[in-house]
C-alpha atoms as a PDB file:
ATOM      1  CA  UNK A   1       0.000   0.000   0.000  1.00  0.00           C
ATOM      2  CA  UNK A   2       2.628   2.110   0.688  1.00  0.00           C
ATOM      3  CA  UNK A   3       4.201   2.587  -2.703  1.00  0.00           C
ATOM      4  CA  UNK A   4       0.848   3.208  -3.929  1.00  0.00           C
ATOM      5  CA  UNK A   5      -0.711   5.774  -1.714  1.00  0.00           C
ATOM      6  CA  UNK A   6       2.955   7.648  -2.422  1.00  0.00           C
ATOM      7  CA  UNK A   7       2.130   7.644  -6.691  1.00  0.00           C
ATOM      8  CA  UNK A   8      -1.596   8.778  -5.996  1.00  0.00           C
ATOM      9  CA  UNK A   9      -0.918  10.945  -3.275  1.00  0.00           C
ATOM     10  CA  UNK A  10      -3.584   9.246  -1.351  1.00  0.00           C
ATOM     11  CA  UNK A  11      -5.284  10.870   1.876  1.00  0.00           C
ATOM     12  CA  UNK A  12      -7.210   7.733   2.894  1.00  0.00           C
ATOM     13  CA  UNK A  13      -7.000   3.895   2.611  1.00  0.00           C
ATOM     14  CA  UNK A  14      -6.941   1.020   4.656  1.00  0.00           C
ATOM     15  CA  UNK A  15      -6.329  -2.793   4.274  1.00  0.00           C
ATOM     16  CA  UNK A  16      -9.199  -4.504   6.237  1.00  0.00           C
ATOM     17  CA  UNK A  17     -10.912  -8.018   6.183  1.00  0.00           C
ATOM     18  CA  UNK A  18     -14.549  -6.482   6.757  1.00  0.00           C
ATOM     19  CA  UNK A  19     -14.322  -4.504   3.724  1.00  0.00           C
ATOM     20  CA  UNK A  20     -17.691  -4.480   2.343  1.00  0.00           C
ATOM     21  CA  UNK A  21     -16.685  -3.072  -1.214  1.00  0.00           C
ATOM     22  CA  UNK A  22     -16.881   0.977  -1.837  1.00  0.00           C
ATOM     23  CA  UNK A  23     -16.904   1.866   1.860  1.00  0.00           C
ATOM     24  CA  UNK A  24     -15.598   1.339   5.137  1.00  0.00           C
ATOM     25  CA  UNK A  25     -17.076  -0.522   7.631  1.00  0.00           C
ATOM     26  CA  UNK A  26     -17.231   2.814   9.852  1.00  0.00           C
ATOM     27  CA  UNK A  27     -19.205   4.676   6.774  1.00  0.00           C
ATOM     28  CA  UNK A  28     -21.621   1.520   6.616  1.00  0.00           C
ATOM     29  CA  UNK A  29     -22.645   1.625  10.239  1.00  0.00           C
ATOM     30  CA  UNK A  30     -23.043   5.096  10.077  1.00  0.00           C
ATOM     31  CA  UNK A  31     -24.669   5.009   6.862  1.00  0.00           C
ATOM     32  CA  UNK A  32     -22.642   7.273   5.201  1.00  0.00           C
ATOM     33  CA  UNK A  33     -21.454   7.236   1.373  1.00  0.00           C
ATOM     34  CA  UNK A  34     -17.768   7.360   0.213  1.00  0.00           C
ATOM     35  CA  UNK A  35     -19.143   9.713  -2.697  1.00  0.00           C
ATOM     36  CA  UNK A  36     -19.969  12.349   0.805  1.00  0.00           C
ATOM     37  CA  UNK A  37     -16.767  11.219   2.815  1.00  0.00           C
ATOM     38  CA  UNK A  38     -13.979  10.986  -0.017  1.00  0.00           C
ATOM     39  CA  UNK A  39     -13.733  14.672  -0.558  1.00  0.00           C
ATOM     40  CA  UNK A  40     -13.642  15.566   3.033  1.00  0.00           C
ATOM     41  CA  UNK A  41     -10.710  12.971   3.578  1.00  0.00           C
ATOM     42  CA  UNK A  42      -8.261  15.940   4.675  1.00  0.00           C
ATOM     43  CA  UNK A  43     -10.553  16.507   7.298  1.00  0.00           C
ATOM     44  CA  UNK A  44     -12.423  13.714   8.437  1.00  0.00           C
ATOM     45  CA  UNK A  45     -11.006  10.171   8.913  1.00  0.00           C
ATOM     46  CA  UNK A  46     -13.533   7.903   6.924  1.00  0.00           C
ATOM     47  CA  UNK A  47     -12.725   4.864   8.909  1.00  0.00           C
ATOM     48  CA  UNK A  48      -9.592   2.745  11.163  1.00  0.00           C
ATOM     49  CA  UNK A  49      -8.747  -0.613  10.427  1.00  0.00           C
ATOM     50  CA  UNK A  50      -5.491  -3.094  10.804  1.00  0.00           C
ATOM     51  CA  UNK A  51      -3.975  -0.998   8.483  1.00  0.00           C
ATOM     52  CA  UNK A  52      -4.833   2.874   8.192  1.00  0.00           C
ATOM     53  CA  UNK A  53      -3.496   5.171   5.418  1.00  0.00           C
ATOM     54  CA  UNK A  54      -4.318   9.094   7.748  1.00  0.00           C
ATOM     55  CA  UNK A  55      -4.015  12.446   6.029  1.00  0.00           C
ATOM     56  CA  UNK A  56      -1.220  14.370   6.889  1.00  0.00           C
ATOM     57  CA  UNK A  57      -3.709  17.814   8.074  1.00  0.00           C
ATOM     58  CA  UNK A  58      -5.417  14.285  10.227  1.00  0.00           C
ATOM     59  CA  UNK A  59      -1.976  13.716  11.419  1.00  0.00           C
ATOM     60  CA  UNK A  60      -1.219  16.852  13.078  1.00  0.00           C
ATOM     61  CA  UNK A  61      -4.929  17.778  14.323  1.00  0.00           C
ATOM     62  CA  UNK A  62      -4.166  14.108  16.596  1.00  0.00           C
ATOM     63  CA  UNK A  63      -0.494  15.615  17.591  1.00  0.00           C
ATOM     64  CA  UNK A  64       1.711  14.605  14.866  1.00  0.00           C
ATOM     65  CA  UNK A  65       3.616  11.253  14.211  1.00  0.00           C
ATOM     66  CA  UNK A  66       5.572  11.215  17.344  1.00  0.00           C
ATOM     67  CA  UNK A  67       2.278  11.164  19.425  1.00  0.00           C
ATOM     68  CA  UNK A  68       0.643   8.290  17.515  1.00  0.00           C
ATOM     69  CA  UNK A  69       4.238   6.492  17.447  1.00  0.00           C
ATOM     70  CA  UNK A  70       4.030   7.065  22.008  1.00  0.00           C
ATOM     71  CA  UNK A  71       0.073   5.971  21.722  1.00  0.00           C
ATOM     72  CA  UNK A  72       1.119   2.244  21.851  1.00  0.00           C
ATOM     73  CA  UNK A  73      -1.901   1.586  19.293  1.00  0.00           C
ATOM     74  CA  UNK A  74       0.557   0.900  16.094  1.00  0.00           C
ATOM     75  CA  UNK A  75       2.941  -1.971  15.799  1.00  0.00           C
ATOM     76  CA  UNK A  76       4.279   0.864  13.004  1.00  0.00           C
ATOM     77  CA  UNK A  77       3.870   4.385  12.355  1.00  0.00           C
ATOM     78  CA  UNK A  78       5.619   5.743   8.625  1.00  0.00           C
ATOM     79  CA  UNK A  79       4.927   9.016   7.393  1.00  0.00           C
ATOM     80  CA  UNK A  80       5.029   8.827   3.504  1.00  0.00           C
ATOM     81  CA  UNK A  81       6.669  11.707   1.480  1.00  0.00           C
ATOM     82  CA  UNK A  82       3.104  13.385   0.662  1.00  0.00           C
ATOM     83  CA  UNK A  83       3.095  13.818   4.095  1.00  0.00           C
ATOM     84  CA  UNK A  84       0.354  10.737   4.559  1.00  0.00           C
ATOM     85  CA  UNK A  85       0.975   8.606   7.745  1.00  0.00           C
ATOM     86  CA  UNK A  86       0.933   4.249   7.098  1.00  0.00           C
ATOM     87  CA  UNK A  87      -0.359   3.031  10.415  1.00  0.00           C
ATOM     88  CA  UNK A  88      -0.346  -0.474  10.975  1.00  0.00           C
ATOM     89  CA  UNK A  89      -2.268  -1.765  13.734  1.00  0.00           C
ATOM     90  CA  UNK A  90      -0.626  -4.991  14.461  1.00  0.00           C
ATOM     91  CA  UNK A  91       2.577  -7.219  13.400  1.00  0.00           C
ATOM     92  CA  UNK A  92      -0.034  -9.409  11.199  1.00  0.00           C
ATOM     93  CA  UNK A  93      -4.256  -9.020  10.614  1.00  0.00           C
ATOM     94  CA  UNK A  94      -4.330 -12.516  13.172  1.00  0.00           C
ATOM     95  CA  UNK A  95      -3.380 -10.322  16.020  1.00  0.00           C
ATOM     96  CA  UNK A  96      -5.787  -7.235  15.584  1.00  0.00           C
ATOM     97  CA  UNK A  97      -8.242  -8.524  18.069  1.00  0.00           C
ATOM     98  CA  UNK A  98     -10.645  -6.753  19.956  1.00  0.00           C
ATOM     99  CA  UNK A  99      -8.257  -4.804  22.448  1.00  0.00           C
ATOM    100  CA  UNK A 100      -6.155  -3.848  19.130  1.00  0.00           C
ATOM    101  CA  UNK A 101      -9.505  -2.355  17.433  1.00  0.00           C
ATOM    102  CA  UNK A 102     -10.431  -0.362  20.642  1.00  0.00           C
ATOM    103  CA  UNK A 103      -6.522   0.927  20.881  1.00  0.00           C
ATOM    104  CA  UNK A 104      -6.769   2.140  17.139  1.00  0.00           C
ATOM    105  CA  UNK A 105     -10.302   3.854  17.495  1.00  0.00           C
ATOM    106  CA  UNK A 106      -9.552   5.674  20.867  1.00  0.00           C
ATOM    107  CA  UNK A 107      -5.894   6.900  18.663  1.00  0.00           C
ATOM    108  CA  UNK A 108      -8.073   8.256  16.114  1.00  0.00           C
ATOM    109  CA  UNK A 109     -11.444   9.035  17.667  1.00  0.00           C
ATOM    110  CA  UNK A 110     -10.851  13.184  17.791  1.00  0.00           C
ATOM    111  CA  UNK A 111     -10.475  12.790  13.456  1.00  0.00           C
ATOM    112  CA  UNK A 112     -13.150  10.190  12.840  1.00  0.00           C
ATOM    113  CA  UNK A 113     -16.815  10.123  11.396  1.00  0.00           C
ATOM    114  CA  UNK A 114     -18.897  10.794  14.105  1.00  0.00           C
ATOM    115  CA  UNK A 115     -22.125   8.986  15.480  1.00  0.00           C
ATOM    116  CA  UNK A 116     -23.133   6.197  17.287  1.00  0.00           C
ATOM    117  CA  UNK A 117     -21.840   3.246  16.195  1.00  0.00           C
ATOM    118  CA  UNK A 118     -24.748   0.395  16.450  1.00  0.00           C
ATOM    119  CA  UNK A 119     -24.680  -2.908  15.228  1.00  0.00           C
ATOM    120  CA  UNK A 120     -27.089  -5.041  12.975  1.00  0.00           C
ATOM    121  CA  UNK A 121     -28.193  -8.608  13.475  1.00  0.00           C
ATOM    122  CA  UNK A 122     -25.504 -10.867  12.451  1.00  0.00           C
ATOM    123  CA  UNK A 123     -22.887  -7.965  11.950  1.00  0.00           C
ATOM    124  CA  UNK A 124     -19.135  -9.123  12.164  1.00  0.00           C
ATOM    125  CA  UNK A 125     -17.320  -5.536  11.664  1.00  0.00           C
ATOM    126  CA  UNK A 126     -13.394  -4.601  12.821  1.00  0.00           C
ATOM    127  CA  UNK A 127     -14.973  -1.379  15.015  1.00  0.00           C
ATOM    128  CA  UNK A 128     -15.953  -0.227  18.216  1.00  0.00           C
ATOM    129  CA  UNK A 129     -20.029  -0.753  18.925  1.00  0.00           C
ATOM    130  CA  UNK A 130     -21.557   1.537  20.989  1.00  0.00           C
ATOM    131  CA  UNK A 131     -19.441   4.450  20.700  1.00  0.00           C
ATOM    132  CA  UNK A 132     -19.754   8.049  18.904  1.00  0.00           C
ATOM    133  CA  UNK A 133     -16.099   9.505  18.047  1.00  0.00           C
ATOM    134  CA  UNK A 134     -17.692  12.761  19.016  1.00  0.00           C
ATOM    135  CA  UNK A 135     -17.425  12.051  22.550  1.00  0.00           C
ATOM    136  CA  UNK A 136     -13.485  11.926  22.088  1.00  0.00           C
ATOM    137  CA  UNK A 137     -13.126  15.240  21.044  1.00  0.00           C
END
């Protein structure tokens, strides 16, 4: 992803097994489209998962690289040279378990989509239930 997000400049991505095609699982909970998130992606994280690609204006608003490095929610923190910070969650997609998800959402909570985050019958997302990312402002 890395060499990637560096050719497109990219201000979001993420590498996820809950991907549900077109958004992230954060945007379908919430009910929100990628064609009203995408263009806000320099100012509102559209969603966290085992691997998180974070605009750099997302960066500093949650106190630069050296602040999520000290957060002990990344196995690895990388800014790119578009200024785009590659967060990876956990050494392999196996170990982001549910401590790991709550870690990465309470990191990135102040920059996220906000609203409550509810869960449908039989849903099997990678997020935090329960929870608005407003409250973590």
């Amino acid at each position: 992803m890395n060499t990637w997000s560096e050719r497109t400049e990219a201000c979001f991505g993420s590498i996820t097994d809950d991907d549900t095609g077109g958004v992230t699982a954060l945007e379908e909970v919430l009910g929100r489209g990628a064609f009203d998130t995408i263009p806000r992606c320099n100012s509102e994280l559209r969603g966290y998962s085992w691997i998180t690609l974070c605009a750099e204006q997302l960066v500093e608003r949650l106190g630069g690289v050296e602040s999520l490095s000290r957060s002990g929610a990344f196995h690895s923190v990388a800014r790119l040279a578009h200024g785009a910070v590659f967060l990876q969650a956990t050494p392999t997609l196996a170990d982001y378990d549910d401590a790991a998800i709550r870690r990465v959402f309470e990191a990135l909570a102040p920059v996220l989509l906000t609203g409550k985050t509810e869960p449908s019958i039989g849903e099997s997302r990678r997020i935090v239930f329960g929870v608005d990312a407003a409250d973590y402002r």
